[in-house]
C-alpha atoms as a PDB file:
ATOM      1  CA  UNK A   1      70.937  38.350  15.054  1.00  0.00           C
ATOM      2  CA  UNK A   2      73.118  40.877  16.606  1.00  0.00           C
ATOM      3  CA  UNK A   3      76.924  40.076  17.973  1.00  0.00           C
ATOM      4  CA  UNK A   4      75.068  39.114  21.026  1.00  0.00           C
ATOM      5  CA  UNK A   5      73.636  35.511  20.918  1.00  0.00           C
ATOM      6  CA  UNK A   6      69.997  35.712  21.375  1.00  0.00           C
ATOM      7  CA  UNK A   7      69.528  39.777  20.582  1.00  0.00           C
ATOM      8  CA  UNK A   8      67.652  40.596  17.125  1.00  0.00           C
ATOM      9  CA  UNK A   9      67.811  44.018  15.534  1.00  0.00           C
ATOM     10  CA  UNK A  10      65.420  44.440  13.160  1.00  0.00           C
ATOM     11  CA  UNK A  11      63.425  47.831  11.381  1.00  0.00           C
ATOM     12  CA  UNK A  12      64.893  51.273  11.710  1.00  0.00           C
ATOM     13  CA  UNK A  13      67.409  50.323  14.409  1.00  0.00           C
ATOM     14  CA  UNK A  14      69.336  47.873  12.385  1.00  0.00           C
ATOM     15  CA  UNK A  15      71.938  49.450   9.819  1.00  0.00           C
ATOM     16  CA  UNK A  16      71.506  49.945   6.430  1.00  0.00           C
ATOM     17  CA  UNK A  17      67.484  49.708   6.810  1.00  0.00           C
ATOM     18  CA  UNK A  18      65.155  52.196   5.312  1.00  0.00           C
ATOM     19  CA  UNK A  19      62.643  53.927   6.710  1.00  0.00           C
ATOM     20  CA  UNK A  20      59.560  52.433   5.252  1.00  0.00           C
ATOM     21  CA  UNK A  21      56.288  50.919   6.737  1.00  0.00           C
ATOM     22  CA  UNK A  22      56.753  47.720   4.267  1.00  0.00           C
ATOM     23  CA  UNK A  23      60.138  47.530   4.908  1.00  0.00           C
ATOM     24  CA  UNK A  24      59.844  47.589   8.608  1.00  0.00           C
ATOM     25  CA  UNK A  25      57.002  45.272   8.386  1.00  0.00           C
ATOM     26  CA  UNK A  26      59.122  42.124   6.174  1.00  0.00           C
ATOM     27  CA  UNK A  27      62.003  42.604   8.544  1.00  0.00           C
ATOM     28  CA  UNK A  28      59.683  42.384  11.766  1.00  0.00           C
ATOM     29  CA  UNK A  29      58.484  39.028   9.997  1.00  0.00           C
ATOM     30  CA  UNK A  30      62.206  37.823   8.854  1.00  0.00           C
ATOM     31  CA  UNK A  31      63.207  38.714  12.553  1.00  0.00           C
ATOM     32  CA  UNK A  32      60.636  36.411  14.172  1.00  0.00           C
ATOM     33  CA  UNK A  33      61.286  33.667  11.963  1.00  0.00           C
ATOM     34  CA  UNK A  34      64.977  33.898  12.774  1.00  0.00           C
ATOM     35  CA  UNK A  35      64.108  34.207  16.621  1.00  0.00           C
ATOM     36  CA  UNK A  36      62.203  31.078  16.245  1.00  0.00           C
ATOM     37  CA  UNK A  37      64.597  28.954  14.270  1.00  0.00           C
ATOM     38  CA  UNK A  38      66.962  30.995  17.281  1.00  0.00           C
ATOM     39  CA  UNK A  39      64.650  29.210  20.061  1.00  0.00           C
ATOM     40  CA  UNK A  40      63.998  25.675  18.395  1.00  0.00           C
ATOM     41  CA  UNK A  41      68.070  25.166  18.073  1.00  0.00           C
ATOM     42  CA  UNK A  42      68.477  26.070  22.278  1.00  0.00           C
END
């Protein structure tokens, strides 16, 4: 999650990520888990 409650960053956008097809693909699949747990908890 971002500073902003309820905004994800995830893939090439977010800092410190590299620029790879697998990479981009675990983060997309951390990143919906997270907005999940994100939704369940509101």
């Amino acid at each position: 999650m971002t500073s902003v409650p309820g905004i994800f960053a995830s893939g090439d956008c977010r800092s410190g990520s590299t620029w790879q097809i697998a990479s981009a693909v675990g983060e997309g699949a951390i990143t919906a888990l997270k907005i999940r747990d994100y939704l369940r908890s509101h």
